[in-house]
Protein backbone atom coordinates (compact mmCIF):
# COMPACT_ATOMS: atom_id res chain seq x y z
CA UNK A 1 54.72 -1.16 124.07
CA UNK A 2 56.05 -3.64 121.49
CA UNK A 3 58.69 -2.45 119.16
CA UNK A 4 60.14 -3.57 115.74
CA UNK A 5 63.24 -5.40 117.25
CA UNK A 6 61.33 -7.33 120.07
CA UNK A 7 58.26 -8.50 117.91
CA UNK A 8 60.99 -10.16 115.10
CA UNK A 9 62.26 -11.54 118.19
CA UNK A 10 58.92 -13.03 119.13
CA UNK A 11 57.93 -14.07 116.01
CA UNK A 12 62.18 -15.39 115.46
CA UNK A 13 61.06 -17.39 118.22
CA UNK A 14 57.39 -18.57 117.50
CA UNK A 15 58.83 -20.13 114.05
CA UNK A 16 61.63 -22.26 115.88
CA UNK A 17 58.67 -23.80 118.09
CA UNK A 18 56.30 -24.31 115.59
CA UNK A 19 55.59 -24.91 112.18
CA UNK A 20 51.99 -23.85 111.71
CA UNK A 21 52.16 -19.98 110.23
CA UNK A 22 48.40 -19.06 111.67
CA UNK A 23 50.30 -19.48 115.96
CA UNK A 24 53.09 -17.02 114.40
CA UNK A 25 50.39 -14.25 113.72
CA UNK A 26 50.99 -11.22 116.00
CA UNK A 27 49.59 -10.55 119.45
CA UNK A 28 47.26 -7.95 118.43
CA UNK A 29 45.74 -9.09 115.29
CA UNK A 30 44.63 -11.56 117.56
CA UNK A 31 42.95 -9.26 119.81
CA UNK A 32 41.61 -7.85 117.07
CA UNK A 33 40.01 -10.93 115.84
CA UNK A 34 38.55 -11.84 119.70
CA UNK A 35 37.48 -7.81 119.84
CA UNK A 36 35.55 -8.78 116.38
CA UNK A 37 34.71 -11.27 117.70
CA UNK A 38 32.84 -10.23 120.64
CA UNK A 39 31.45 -6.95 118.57
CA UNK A 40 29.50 -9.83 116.69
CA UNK A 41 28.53 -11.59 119.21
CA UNK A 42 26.89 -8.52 120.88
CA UNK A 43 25.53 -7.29 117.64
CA UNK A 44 23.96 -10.82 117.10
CA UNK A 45 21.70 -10.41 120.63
CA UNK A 46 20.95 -6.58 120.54
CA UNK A 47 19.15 -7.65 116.82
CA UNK A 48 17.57 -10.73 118.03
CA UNK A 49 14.28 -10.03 118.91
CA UNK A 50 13.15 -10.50 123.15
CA UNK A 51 10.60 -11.31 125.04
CA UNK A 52 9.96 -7.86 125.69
CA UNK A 53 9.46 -7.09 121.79
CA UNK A 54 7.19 -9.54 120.95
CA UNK A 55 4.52 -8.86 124.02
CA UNK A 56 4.95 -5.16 122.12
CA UNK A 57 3.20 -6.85 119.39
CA UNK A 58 0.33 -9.34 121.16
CA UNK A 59 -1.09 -6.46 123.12
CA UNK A 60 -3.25 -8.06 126.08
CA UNK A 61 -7.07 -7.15 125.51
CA UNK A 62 -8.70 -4.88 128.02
CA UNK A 63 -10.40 -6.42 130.90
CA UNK A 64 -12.55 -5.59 133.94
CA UNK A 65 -12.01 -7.34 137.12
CA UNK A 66 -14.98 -8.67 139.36
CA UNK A 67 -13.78 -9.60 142.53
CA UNK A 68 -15.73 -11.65 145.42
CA UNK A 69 -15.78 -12.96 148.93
CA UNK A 70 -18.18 -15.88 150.01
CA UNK A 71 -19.61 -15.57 153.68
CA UNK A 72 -20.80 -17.89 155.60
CA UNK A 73 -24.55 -18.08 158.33
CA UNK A 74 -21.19 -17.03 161.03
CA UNK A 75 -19.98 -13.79 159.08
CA UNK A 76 -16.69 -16.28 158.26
CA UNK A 77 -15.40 -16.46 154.58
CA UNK A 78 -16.33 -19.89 153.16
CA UNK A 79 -13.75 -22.28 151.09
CA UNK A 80 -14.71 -24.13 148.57
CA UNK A 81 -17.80 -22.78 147.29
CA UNK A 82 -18.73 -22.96 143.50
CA UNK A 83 -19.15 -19.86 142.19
CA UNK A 84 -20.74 -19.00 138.51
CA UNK A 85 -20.70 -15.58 137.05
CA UNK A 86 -23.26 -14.51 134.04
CA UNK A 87 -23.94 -11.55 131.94
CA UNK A 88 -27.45 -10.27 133.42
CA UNK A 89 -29.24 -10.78 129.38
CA UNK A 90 -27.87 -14.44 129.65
CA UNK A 91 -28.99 -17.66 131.18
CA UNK A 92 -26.19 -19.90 131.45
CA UNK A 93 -23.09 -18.76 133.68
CA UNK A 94 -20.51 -18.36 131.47
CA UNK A 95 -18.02 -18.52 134.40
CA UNK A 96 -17.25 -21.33 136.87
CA UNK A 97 -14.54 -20.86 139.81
CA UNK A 98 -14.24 -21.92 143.57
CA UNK A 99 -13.69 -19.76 146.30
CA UNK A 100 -9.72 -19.77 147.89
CA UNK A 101 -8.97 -20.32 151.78
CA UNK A 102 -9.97 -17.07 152.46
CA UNK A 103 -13.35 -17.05 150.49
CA UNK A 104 -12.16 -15.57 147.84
CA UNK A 105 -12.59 -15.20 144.06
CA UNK A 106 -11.62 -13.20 140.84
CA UNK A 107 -12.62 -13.71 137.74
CA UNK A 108 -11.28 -11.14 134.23
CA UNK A 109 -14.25 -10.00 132.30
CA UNK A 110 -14.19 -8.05 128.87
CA UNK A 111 -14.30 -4.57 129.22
CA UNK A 112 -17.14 -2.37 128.60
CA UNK A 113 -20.58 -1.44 130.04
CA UNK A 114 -22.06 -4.73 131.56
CA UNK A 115 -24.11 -6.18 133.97
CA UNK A 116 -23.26 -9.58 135.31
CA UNK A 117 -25.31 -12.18 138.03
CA UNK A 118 -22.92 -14.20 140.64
CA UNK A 119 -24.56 -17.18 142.04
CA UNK A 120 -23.17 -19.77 144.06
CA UNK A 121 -23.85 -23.49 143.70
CA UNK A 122 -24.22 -25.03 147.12
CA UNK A 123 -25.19 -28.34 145.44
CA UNK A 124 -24.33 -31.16 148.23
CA UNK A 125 -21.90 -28.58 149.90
CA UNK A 126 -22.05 -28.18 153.98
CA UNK A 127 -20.41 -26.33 156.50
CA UNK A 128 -18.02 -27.81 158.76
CA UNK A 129 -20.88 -28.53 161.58
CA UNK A 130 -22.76 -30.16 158.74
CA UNK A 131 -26.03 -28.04 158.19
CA UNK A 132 -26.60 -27.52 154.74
CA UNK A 133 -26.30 -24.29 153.83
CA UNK A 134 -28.22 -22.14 151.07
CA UNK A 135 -27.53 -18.56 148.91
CA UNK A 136 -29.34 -15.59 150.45
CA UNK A 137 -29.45 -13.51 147.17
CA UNK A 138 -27.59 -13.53 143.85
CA UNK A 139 -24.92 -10.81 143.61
CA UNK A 140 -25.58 -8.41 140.99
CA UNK A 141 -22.83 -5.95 139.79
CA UNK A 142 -22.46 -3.77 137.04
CA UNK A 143 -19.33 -3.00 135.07
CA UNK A 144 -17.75 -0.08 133.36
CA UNK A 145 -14.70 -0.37 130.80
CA UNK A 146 -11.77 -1.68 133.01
CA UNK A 147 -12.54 -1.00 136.33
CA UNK A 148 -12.46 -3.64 139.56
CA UNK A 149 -16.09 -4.57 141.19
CA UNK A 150 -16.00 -5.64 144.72
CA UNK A 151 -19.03 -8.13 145.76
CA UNK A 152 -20.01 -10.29 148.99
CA UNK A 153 -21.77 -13.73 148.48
CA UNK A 154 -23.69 -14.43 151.80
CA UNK A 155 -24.79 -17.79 152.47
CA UNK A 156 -27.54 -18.80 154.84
C-alpha cells in the first residue's frame, strides 16, 4: 500500500527527472486510465455486430436434398457422368452436375411437394474398356418439404 509520505516522495522524485507534468501523474490514475481503457475497448467489440448476428438476419431458405449414385453395366459407381435433374411438369433440366470418384451426386432443391426426372447424359462418354455405354431408365423421385431422396442411376 502507498502512503502519503512515500507517494510525495515519488512524485519529489519524478519532478527532479523530468519536466513534463502528465509522467508525474500517480501510479493509479494511470491504471485507471489503461482499466478505461480496456473497458472501452471490450465495450467497442461486444456492440459490434458478428458474423453470427448477421446470418440471424439472412435466414437460409428451406431446401430438400436429392442425392444420387451412378452405376455402371459391372454394378461399379461411375465418375464422371453428366447428370441433369428436372421438375417432372418441365422439359429442360434445370440442373447440371457430374458424378464424384465414388459416383456420386447431390444437388439442393426448393422445398415443397415435387416431383423431379434425373437423367444422365452419356453423350461421347465410355467406360474404361471403351464400350459405349447407355441410361437404362430415368430416375424419378418425388419430394416432400425438406427431406433427403436417395436414387441409383444404372447405366447399361
Amino acid at each position: 500500500m502507498v502512503t502519503r509520505t512515500t507517494k510525495k516522495k515519488w512524485l519529489k522524485k519524478a519532478k527532479m527527472t523530468t519536466s513534463n507534468p502528465r509522467l508525474t501523474q500517480s501510479y493509479a490514475s494511470r491504471h485507471i486510465l489503461v482499466f478505461f481503457a480496456l473497458f472501452l475497448i471490450l465495450l467497442a467489440l461486444s456492440v459490434a455486430p458478428t458474423s453470427a448476428g448477421q446470418d440471424a438476419g439472412k435466414r437460409e431458405k428451406p431446401y430438400a436434398l436429392i442425392f444420387g449414385t451412378v452405376w455402371g453395366p459391372d454394378n461399379r459407381p461411375v465418375y464422371g457422368v453428366r447428370v441433369l435433374i428436372r421438375r417432372a411438369d418441365k422439359k429442360k433440366p434445370q440442373w447440371e452436375l457430374m458424378s464424384n470418384h465414388m459416383g456420386e451426386f447431390a444437388q439442393r432443391v426448393p422445398a415443397g411437394t415435387a416431383d423431379y426426372i434425373i437423367s444422365a447424359d452419356l453423350k461421347g462418354y465410355k467406360s474404361l474398356d471403351g464400350r459405349k455405354l447407355s441410361l437404362g431408365d430415368d430416375a424419378k423421385v418425388h419430394v416432400d418439404n425438406e427431406e433427403r431422396v436417395d436414387t441409383g442411376l444404372h447405366l447399361k
